[in-house]
C-alpha atoms as a PDB file:
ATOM      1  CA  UNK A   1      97.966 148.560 394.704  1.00  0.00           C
ATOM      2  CA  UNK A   2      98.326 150.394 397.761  1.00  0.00           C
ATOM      3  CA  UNK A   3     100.524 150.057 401.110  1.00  0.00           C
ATOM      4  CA  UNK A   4      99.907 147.568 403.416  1.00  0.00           C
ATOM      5  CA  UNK A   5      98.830 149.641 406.277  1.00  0.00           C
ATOM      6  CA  UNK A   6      95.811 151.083 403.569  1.00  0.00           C
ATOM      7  CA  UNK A   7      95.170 147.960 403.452  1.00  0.00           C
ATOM      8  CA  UNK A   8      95.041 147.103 406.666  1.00  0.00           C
ATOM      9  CA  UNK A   9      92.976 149.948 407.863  1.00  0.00           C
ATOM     10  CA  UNK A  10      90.499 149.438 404.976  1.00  0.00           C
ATOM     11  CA  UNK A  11      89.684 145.733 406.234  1.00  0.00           C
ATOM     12  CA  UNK A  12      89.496 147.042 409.929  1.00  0.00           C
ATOM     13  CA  UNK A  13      86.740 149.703 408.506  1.00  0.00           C
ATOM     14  CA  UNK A  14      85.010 147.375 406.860  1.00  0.00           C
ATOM     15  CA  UNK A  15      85.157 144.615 409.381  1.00  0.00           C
ATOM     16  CA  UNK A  16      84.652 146.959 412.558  1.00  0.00           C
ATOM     17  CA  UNK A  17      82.929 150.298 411.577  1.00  0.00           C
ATOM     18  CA  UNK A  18      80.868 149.593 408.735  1.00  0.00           C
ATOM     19  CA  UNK A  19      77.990 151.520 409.630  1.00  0.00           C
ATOM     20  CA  UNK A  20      76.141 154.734 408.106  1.00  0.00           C
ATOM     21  CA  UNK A  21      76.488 157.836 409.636  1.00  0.00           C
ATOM     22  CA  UNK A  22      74.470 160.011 411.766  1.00  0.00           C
ATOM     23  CA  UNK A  23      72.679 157.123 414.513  1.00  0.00           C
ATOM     24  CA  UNK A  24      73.565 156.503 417.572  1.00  0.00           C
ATOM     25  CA  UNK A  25      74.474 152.638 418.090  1.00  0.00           C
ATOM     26  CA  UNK A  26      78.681 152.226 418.874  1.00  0.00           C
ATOM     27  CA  UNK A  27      79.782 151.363 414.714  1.00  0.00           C
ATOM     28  CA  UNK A  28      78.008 154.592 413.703  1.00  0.00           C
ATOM     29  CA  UNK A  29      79.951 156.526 416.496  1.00  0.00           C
ATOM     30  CA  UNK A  30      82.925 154.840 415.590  1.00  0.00           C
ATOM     31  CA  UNK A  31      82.863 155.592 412.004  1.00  0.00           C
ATOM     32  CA  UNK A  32      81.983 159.236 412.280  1.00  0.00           C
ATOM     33  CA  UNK A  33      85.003 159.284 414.486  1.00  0.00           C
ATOM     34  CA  UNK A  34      86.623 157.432 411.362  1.00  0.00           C
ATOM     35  CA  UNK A  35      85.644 160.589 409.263  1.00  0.00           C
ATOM     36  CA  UNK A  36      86.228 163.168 411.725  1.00  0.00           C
ATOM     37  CA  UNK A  37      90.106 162.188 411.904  1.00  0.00           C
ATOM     38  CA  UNK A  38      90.354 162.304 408.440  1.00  0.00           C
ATOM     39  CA  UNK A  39      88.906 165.367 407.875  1.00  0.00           C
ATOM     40  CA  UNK A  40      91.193 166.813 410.966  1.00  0.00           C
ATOM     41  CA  UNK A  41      94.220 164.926 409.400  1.00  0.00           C
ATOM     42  CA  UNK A  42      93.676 166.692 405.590  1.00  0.00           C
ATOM     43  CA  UNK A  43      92.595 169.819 407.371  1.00  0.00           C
ATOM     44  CA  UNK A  44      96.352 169.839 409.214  1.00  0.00           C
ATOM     45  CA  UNK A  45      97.773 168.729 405.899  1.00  0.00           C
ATOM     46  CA  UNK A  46      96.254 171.378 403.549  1.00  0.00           C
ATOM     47  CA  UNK A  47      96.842 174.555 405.957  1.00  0.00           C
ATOM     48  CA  UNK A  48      92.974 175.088 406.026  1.00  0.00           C
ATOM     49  CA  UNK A  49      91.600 176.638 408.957  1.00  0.00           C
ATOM     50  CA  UNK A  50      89.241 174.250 410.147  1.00  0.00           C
ATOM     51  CA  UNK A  51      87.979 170.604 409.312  1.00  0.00           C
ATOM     52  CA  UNK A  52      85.166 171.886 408.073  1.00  0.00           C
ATOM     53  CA  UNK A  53      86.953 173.076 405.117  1.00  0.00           C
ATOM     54  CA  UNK A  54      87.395 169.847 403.910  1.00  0.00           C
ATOM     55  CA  UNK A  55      85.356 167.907 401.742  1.00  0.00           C
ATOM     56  CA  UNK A  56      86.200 164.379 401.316  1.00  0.00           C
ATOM     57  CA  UNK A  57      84.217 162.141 398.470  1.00  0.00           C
ATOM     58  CA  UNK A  58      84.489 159.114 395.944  1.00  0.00           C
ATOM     59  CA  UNK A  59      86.940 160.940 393.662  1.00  0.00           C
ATOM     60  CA  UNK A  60      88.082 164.380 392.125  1.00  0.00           C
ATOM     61  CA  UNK A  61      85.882 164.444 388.961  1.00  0.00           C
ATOM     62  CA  UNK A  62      82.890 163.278 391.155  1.00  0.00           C
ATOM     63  CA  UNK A  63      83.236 166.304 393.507  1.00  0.00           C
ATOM     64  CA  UNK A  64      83.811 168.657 390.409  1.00  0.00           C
ATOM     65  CA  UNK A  65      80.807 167.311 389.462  1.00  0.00           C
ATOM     66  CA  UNK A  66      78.559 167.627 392.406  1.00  0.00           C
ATOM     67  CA  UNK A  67      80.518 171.540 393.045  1.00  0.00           C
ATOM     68  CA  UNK A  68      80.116 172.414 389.175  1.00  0.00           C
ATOM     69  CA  UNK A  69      76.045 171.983 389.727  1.00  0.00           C
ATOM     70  CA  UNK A  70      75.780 173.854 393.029  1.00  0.00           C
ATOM     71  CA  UNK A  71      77.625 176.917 391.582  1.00  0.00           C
ATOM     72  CA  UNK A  72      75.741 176.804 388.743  1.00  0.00           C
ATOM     73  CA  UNK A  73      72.373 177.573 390.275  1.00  0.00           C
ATOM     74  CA  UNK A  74      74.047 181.207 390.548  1.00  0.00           C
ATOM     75  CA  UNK A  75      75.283 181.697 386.982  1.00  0.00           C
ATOM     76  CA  UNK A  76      72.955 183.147 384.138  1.00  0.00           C
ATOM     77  CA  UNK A  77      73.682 182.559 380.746  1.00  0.00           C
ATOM     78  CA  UNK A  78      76.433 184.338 379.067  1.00  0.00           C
ATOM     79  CA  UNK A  79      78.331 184.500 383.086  1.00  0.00           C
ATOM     80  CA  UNK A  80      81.854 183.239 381.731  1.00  0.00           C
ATOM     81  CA  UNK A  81      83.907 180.532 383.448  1.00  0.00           C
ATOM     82  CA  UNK A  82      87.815 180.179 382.594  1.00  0.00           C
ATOM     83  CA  UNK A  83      89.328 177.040 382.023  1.00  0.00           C
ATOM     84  CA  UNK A  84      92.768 176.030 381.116  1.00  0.00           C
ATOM     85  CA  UNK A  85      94.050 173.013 378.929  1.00  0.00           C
ATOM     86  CA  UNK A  86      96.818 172.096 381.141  1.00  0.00           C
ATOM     87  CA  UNK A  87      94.034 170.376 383.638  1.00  0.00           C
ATOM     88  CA  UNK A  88      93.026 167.038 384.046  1.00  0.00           C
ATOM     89  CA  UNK A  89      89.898 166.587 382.279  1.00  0.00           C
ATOM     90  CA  UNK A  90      87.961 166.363 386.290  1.00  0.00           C
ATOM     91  CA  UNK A  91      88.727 169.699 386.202  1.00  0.00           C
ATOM     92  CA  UNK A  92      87.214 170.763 382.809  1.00  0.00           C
ATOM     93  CA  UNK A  93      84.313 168.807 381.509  1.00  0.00           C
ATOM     94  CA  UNK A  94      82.221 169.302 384.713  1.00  0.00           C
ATOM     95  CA  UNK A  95      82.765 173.016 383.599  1.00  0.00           C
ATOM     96  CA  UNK A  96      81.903 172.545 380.277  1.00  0.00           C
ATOM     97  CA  UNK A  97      78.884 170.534 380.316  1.00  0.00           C
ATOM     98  CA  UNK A  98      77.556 173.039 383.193  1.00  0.00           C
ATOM     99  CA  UNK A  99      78.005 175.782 379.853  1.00  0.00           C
ATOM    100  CA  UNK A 100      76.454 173.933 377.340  1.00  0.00           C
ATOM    101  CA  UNK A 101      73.458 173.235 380.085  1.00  0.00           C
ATOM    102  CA  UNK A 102      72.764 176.930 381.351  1.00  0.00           C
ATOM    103  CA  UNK A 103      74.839 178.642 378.223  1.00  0.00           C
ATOM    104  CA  UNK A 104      77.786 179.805 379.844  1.00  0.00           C
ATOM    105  CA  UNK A 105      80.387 181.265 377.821  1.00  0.00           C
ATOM    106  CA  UNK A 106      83.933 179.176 378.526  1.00  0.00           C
ATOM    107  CA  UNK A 107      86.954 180.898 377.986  1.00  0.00           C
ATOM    108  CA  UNK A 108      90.129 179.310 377.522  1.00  0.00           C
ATOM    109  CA  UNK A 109      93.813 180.542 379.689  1.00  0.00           C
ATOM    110  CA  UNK A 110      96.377 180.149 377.699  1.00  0.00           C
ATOM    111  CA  UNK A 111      99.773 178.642 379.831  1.00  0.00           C
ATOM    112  CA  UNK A 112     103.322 180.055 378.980  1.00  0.00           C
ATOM    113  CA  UNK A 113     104.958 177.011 377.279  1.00  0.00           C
ATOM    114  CA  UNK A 114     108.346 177.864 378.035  1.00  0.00           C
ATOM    115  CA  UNK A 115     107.880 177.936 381.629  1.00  0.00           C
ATOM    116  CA  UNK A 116     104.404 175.758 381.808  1.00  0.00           C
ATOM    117  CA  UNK A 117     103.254 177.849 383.951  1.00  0.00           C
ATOM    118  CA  UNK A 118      99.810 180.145 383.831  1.00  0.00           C
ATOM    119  CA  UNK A 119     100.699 183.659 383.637  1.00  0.00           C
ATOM    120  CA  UNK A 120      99.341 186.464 385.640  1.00  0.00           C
ATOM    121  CA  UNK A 121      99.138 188.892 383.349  1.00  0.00           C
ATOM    122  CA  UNK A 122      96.929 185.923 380.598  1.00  0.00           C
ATOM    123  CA  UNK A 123      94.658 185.423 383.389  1.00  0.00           C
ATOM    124  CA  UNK A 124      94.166 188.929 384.303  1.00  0.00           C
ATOM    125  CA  UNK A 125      93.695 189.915 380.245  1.00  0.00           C
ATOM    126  CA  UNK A 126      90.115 187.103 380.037  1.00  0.00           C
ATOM    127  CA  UNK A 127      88.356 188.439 383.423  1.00  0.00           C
ATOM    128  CA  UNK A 128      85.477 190.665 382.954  1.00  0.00           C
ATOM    129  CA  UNK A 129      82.581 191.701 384.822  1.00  0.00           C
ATOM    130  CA  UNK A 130      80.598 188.519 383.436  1.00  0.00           C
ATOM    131  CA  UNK A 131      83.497 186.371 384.556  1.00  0.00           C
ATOM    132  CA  UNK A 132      81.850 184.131 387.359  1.00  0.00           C
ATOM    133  CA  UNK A 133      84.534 180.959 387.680  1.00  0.00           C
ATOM    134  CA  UNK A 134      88.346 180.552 387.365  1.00  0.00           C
ATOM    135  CA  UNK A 135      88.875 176.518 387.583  1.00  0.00           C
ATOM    136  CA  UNK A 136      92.471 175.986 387.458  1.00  0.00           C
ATOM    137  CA  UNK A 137      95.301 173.648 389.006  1.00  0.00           C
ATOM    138  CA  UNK A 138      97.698 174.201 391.521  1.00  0.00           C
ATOM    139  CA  UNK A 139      99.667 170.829 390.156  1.00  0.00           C
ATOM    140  CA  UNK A 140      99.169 170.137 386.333  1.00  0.00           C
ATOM    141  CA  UNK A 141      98.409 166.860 385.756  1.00  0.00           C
ATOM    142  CA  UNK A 142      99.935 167.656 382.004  1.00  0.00           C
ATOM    143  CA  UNK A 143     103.036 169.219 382.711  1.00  0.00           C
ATOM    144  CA  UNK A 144     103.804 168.419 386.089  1.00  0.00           C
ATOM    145  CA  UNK A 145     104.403 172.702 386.737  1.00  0.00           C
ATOM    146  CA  UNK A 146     102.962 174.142 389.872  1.00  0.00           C
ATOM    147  CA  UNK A 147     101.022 177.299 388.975  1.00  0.00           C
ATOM    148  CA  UNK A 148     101.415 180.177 391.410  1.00  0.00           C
ATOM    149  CA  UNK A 149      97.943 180.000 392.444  1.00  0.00           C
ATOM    150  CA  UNK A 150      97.729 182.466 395.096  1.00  0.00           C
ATOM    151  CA  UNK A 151      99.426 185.432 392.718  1.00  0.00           C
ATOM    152  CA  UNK A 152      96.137 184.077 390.448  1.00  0.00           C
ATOM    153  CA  UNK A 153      93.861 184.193 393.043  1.00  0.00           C
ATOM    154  CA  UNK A 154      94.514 187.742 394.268  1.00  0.00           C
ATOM    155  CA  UNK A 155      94.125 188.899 390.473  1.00  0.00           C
ATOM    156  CA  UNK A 156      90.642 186.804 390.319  1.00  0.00           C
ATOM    157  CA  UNK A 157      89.080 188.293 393.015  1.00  0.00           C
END
């Protein structure tokens, strides 16, 4: 189920703007303006710095998909990714079938089960110089714990 007015603007799309993207009749224009918004409106809602930033698609574990295969082409076997096991599984077997494909070596982050949180000082303890991906939540899925993703960031880079 979902609110009226998703409704509501779902039938209006379909009804009104149904068109592919990219020509030049009014229903393409008018959906690309569609997408535009939206990608303006998560843009605002995220912080990023520009629309562009933003990539909207069918689903989370689809785009983890699609992003998991265009990183690969840069990884050689034995590069390491690091997953955790307090992710949805969107977020980890995109990883792992990219490592059994190009034999990537998968290590796993450990999260502090007290707090149910990742720990700085676990993540910074698995990085080495073969260490190519960190794929981790901000909001676990498993625990409900927001992860302190920007401290973890500064030590992955």
């Amino acid at each position: 189920q979902v609110p009226q007015a998703v409704a509501d603007a779902v039938s209006r799309c379909l009804l009104t703007t149904n068109a592919n993207l990219g020509g030049f009749f009014e229903t393409t224009i008018a959906a690309q303006q569609i997408v535009d918004d939206a990608h303006a409106a998560m843009a605002d809602f995220l912080g990023a710095a520009s629309p562009q930033e933003v990539i909207i698609g069918a689903n989370m574990t689809t785009l983890t998909y699609h992003m998991s295969r265009t990183l690969g082409r840069m990884m050689q076997p034995r590069d390491e990714v690091i997953l955790t096991r307090m992710d949805h599984e969107g977020n980890v077997s995109p990883w792992l079938q990219l490592a059994e494909d190009l034999g990537l070596v998968v290590r796993w982050l450990p999260f502090d089960q007290q707090s149910w949180q990742i720990e700085e000082a676990a993540l910074a303890a698995l990085l080495t110089d073969r260490t190519r991906l960190v794929a981790l939540n901000y909001a676990s899925n498993l625990t409900g714990s927001i992860n302190r993703v920007k401290a973890l960031t500064r030590i992955a880079k």
